[in-house]
Protein backbone atom coordinates (compact mmCIF):
# COMPACT_ATOMS: atom_id res chain seq x y z
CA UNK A 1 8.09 -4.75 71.70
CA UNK A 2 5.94 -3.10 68.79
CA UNK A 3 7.36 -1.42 66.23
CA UNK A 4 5.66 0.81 63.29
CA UNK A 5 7.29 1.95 60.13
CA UNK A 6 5.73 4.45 57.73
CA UNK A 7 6.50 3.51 54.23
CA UNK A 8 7.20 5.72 51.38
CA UNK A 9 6.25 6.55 48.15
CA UNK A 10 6.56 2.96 47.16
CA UNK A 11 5.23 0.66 49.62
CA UNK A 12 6.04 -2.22 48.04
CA UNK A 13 9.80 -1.46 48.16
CA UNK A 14 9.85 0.01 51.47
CA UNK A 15 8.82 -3.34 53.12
CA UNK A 16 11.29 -5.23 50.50
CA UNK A 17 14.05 -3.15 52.22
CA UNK A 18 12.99 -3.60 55.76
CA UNK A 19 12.12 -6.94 55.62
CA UNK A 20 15.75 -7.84 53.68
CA UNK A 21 17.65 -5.57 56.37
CA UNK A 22 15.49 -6.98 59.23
CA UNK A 23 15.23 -11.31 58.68
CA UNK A 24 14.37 -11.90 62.53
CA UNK A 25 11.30 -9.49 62.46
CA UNK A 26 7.73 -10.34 62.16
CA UNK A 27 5.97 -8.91 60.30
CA UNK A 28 2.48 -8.62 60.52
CA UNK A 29 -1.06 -7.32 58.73
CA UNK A 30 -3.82 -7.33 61.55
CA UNK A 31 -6.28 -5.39 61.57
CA UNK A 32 -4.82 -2.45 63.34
CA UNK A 33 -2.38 -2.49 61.25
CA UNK A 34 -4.24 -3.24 58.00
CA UNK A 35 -6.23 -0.42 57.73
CA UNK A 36 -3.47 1.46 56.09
CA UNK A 37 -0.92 0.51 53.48
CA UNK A 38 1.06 2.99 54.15
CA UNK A 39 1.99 1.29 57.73
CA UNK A 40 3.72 -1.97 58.23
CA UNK A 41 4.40 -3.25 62.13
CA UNK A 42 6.70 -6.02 63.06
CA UNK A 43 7.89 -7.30 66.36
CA UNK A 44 11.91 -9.14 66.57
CA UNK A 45 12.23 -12.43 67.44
CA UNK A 46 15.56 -12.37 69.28
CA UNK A 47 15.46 -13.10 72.63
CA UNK A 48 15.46 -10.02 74.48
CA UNK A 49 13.63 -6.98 73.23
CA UNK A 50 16.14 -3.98 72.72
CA UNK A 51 14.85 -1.02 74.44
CA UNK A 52 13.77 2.16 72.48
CA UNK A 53 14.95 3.89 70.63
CA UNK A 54 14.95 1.39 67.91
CA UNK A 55 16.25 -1.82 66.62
CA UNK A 56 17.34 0.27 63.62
CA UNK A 57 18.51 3.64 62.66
CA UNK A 58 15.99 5.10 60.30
CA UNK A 59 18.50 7.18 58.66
CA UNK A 60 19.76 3.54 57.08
CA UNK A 61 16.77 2.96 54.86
CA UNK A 62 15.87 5.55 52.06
CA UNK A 63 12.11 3.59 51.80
CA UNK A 64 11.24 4.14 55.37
CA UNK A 65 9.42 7.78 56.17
CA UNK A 66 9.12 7.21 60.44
CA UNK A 67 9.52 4.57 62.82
CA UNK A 68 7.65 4.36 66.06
CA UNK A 69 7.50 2.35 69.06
CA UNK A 70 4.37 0.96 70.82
CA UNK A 71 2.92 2.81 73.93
CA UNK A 72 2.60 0.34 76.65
CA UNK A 73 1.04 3.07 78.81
CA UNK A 74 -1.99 5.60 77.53
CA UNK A 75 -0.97 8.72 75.67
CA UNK A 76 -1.59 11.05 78.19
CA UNK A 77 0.24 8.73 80.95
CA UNK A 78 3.60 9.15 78.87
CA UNK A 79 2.92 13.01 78.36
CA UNK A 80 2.09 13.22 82.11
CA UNK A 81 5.70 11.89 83.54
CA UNK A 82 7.99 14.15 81.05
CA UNK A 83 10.23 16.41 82.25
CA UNK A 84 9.50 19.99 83.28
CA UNK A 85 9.16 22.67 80.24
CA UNK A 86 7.00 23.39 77.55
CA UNK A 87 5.65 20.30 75.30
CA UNK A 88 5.35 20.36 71.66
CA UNK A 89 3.04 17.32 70.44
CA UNK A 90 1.72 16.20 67.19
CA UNK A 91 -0.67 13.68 66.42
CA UNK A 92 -0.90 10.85 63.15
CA UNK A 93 -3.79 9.13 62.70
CA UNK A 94 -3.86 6.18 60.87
CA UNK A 95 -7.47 4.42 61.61
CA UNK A 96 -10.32 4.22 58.97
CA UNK A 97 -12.07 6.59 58.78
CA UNK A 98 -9.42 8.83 59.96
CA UNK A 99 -9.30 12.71 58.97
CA UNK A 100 -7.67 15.87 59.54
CA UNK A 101 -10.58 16.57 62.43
CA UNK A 102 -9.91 13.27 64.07
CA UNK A 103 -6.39 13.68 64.57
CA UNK A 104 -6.75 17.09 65.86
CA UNK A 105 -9.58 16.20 68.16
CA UNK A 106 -7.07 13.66 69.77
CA UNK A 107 -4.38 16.35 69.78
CA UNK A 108 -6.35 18.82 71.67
CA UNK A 109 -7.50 16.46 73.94
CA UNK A 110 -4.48 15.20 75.16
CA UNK A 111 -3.61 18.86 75.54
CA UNK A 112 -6.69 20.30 77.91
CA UNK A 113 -5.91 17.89 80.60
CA UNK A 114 -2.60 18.71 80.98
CA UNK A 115 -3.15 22.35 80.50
CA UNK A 116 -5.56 21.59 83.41
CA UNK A 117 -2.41 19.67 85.18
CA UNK A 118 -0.18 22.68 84.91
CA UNK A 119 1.63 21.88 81.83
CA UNK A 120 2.72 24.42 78.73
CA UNK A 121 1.65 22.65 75.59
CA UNK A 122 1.93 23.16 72.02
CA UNK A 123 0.20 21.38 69.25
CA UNK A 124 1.47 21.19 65.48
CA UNK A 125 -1.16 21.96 63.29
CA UNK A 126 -2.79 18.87 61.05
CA UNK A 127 -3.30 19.94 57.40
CA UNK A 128 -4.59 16.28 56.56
CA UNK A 129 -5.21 12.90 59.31
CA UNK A 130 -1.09 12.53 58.92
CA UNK A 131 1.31 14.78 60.01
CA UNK A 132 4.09 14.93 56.32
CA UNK A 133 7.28 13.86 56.75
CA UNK A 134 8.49 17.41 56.31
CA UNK A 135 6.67 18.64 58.90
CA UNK A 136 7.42 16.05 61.77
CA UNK A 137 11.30 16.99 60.76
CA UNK A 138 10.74 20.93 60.92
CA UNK A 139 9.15 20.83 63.97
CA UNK A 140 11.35 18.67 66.46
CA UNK A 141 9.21 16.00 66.34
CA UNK A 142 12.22 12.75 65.32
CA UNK A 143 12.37 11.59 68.58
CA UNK A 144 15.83 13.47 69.41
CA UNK A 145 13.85 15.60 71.95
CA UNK A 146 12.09 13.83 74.91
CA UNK A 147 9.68 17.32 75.25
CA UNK A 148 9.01 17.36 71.55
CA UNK A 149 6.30 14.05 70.89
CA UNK A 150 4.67 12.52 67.55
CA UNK A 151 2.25 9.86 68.20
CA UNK A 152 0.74 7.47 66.15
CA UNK A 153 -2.70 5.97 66.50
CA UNK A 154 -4.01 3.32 64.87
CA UNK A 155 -7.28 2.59 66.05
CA UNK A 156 -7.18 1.37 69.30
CA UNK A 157 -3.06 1.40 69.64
CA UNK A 158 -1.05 4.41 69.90
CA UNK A 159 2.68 4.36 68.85
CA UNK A 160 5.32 6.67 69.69
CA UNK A 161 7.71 7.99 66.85
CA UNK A 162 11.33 7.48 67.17
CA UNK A 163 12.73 8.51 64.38
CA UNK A 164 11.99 10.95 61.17
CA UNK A 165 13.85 10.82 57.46
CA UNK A 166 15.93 13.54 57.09
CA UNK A 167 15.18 14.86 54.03
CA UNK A 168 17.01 17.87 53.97
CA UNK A 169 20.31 15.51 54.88
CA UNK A 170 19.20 13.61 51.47
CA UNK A 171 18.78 17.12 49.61
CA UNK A 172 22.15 18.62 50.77
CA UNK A 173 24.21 15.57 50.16
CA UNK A 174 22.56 15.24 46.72
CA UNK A 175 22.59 18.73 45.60
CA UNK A 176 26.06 19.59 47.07
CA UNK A 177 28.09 16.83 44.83
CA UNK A 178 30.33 19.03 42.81
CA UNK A 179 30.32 16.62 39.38
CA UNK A 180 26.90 16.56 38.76
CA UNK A 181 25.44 15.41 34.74
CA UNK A 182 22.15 15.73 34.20
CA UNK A 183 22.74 13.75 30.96
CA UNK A 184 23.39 10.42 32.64
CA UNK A 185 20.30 10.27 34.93
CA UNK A 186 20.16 11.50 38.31
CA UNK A 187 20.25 8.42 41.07
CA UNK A 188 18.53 9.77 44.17
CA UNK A 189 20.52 9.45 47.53
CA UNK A 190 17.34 7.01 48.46
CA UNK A 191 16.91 4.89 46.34
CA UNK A 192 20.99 3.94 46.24
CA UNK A 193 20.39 3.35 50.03
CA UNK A 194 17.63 0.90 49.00
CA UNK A 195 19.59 -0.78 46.73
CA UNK A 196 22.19 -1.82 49.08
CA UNK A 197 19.61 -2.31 51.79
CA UNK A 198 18.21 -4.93 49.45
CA UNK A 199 21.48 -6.89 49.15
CA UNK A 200 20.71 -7.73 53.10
CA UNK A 201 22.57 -7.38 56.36
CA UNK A 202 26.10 -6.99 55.82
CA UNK A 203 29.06 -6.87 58.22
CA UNK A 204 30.51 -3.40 58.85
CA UNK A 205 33.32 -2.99 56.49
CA UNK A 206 32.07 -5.01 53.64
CA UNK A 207 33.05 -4.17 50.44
CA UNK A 208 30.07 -2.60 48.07
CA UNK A 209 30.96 -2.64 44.50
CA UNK A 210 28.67 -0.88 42.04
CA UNK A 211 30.31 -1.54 38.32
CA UNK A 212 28.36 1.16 36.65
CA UNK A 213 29.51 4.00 39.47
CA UNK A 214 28.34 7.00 37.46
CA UNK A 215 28.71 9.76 39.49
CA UNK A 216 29.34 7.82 42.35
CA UNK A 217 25.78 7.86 44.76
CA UNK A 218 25.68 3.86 45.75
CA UNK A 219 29.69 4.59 46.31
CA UNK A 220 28.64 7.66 48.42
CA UNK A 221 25.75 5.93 50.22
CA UNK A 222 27.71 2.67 51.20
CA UNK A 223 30.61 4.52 52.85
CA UNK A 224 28.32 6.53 55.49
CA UNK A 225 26.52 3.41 55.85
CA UNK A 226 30.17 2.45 57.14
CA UNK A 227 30.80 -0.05 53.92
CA UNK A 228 33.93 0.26 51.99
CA UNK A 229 32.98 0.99 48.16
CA UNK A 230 34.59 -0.11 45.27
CA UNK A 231 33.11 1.80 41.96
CA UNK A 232 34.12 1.26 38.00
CA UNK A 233 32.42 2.74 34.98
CA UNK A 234 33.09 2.69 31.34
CA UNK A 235 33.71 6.53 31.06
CA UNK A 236 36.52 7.69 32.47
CA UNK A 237 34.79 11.00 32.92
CA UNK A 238 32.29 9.28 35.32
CA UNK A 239 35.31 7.97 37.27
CA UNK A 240 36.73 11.45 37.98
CA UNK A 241 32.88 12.55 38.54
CA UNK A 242 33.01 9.61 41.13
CA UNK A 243 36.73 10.81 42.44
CA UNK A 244 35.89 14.04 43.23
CA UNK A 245 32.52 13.67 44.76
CA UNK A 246 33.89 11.05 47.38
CA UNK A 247 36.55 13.38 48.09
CA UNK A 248 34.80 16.22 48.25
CA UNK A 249 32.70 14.66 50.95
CA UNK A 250 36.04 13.30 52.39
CA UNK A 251 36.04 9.61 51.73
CA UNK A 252 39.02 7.83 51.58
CA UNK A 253 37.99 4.26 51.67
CA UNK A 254 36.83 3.25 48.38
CA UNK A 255 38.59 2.35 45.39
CA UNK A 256 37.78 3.68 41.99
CA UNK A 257 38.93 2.39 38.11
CA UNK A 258 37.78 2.52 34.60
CA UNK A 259 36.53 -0.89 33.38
CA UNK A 260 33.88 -1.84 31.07
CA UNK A 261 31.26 -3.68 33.50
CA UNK A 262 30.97 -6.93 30.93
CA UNK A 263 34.73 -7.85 30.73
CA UNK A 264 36.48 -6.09 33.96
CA UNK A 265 38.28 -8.48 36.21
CA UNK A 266 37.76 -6.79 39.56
CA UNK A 267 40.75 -6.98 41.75
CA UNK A 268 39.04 -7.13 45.25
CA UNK A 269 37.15 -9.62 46.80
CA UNK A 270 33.58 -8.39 46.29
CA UNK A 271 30.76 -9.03 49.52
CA UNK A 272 28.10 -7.51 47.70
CA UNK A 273 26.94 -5.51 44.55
CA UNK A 274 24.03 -2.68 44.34
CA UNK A 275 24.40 -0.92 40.81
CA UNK A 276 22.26 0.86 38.52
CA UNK A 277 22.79 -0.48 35.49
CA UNK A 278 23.14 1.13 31.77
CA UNK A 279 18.98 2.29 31.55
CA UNK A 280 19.47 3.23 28.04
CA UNK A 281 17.92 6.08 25.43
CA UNK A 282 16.32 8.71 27.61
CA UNK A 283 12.76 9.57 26.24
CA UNK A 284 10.29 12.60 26.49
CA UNK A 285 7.44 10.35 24.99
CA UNK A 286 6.63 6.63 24.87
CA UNK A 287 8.91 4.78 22.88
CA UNK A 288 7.27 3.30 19.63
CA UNK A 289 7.14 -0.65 19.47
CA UNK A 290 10.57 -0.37 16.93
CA UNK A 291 12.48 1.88 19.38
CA UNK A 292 11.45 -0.40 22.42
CA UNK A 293 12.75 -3.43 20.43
CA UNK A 294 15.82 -1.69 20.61
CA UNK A 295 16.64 -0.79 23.34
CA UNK A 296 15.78 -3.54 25.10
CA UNK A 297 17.91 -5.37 22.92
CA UNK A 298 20.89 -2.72 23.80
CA UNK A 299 20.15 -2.87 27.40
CA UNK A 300 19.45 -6.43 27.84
CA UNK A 301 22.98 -7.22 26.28
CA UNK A 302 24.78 -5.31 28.55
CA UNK A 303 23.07 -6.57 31.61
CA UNK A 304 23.41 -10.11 30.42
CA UNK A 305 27.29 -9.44 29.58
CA UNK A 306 27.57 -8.08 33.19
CA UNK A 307 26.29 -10.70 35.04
CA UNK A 308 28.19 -13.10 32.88
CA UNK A 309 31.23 -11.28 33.44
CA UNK A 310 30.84 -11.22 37.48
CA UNK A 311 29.18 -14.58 38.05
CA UNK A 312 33.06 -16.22 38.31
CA UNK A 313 34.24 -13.66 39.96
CA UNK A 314 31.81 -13.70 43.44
CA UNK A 315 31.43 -16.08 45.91
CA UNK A 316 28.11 -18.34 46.51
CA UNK A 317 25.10 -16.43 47.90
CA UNK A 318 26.86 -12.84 47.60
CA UNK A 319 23.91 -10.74 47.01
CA UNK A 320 23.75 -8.60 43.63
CA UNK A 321 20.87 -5.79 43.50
CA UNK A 322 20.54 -4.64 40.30
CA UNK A 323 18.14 -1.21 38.96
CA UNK A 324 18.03 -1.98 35.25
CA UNK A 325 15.08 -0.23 32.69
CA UNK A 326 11.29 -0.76 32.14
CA UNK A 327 9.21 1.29 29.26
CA UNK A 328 5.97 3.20 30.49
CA UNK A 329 3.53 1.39 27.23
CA UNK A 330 0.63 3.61 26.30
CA UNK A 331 -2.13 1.18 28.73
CA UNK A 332 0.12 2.71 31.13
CA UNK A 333 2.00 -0.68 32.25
CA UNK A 334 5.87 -1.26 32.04
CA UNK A 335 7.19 -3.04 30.06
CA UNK A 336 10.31 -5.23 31.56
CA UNK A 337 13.65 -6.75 30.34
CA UNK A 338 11.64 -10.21 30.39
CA UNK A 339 15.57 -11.93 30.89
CA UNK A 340 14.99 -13.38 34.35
CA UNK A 341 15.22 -17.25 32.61
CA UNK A 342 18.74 -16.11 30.89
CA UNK A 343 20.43 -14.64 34.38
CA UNK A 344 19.42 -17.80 36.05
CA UNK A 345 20.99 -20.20 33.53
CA UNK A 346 23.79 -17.88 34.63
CA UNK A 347 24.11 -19.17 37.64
CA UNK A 348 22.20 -16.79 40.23
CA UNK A 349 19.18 -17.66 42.29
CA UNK A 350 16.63 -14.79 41.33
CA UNK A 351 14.56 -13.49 44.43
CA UNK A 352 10.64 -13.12 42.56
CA UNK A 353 8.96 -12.00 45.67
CA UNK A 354 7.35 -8.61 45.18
CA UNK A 355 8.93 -8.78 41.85
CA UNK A 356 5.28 -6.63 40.62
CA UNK A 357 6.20 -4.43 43.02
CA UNK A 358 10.06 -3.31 42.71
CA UNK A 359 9.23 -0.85 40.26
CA UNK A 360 10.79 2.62 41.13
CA UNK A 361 9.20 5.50 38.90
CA UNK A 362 7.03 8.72 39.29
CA UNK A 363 3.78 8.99 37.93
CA UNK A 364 4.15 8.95 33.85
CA UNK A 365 7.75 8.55 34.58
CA UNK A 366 8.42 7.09 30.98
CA UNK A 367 11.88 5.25 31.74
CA UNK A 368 11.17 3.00 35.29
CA UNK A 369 13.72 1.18 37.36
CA UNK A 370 13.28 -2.42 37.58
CA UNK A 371 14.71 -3.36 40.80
CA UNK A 372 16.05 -7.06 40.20
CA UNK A 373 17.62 -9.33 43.45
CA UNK A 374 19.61 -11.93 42.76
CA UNK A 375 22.33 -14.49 44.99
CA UNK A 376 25.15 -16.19 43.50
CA UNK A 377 24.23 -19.92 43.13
């Protein structure tokens, strides 16, 4: 069985966190897949296909925008044998060329004949050849409801979507933490969920720690993802921040202490880490060559001190994901850490695949996260 993910923002780090999460899948770049890099497909290897809805729960991966399931049968043959009642349908298309009149050309196609076949149909309007994320979620279309359809095409194969990111879930549960600080850099509810993504399959009830909790997100985002979480911070402040956010969402299973990140003897045994660690000065410009010196110097030492610090206190090949700074220059490039050689004499095994790509910014964003992936040697 076929499968189709549409990747975020970020492709690059979308398909780091679904190919971490999913090691039996292929993955592949064909040509109907290739057309678009905003679409990766992949197929699992273990014996015995599971049946739709999905091998996965897309409400696990913050990088992943839809996932869809390959038609076996033509479009209008799976329309044709749904149940009784009104059907809402929406249409994606992903082939080259593709445009806002293609994809609703296909929509009110499918529509006529079964109009003609007795059926009530309703098409959501395409502003563009791709339906947004918002509006697949507004209007039904996630797969919950059998009557309520988004296909995919991709030139000659048509995919059936199975599930749509909740984004207002990711809003409310970001916006409704009561200890908020603006001051300390806002980690979005996506991005933590990458970050432990990126650490790789773990068993249900593994224990997340994330030294540099803040206000307590990656503590947050492991415990619905049915981890236990284990946060510390520097600041006692961001430790209460942590405490009452968990609570306030009613957490109980996480443990929470001050301890600075580069001498702290954790107390529990540790089965992964996802962190973002200390990004440094915030800046409203580019940083002059001095000030960059500087705080990458500043930064570098703590991150440095931190893996020191935890490297005997894990087990071999626990995964640590690490977000840790990178300085928009004025060719527009980012400038890295560049301390890859130090954390391996360390004692980690750094993972450099996509490492051009595990960049998490906006546009101009002036401070970047550098999303580093390491396993204890």
């Amino acid at each position: 069985m076929k499968y189709l993910a549409v990747l975020g923002r970020q492709p690059e780090i979308s398909i780091a966190e679904l190919s971490a999460q999913l090691p039996e899948a292929d993955f592949w770049t064909g040509p109907a897949v290739a057309v678009s890099p905003t679409i990766l497909g992949f197929r699992l290897r273990a014996a015995g296909d599971p049946p739709a809805p999905s091998p996965v729960h897309i409400s696990r991966f913050g990088g992943i925008l839809k996932l869809a399931v390959e038609l076996i049968e033509k479009p209008l043959d799976y329309l044709a044998k749904l149940p009784e009642g009104k059907i809402t349908i929406g249409v994606s298309d992903y082939s080259k060329g593709a445009s806002k009149k293609t994809a609703t050309i296909e929509a009110l196609k499918l529509k006529k004949i079964l109009v003609r076949h007795g059926r009530s149909v309703r098409v959501v309007e395409n502003k563009d050849a791709v339906l947004s994320t918002a509006t697949s979620l507004h209007n039904g279309l996630s797969g919950k409801n059998e009557k309520k359809v988004e296909l995919i095409k991709v030139e000659d194969e048509w995919y059936r979507v199975i599930g749509v990111q909740d984004i207002d879930a990711y809003a409310k549960r970001d916006q409704a933490r009561p200890a908020r600080d603006a001051k300390v850099g806002m980690l979005p509810p996506k991005l933590a969920q990458v970050l432990i993504n990126l650490c790789g399959p773990l068993n249900e009830g593994s224990m997340v720690l994330d030294p540099f909790c803040g206000t307590g997100v990656v503590l947050q985002e492991a415990l619905l993802m049915g981890y236990k979480a284990y946060g510390t911070d520097i600041s006692e402040r961001m430790v209460e921040y942590s405490e009452k956010n968990l609570k306030y969402f009613k957490f109980n299973n996480f443990v929470l202490d001050v301890g600075d990140a580069t001498n702290y003897k954790w107390i529990k045994k540790i089965d992964a880490v996802a962190c973002e660690g200390y990004l440094g000065k915030p800046f409203s410009r580019i940083p002059s060559d001095i000030e960059l010196r500087e705080q990458k110097q500043e930064c570098g030492s703590i991150v440095l001190g931190f893996l020191r610090n935890l490297a005997g206190q894990i087990k071999k090949d626990t995964p640590v994901v690490i977000a840790v700074p990178a300085w928009l220059r004025p060719d527009n490039s980012y400038e890295r850490l560049d301390i890859l050689d130090e954390i391996k004499d360390l004692g980690y095994n750094v993972n450099n695949k996509s490492r051009e790509g595990l960049l998490y910014h906006r546009p101009d964003q002036i401070v970047a996260r550098d999303i580093i992936i390491l396993r204890k040697k």
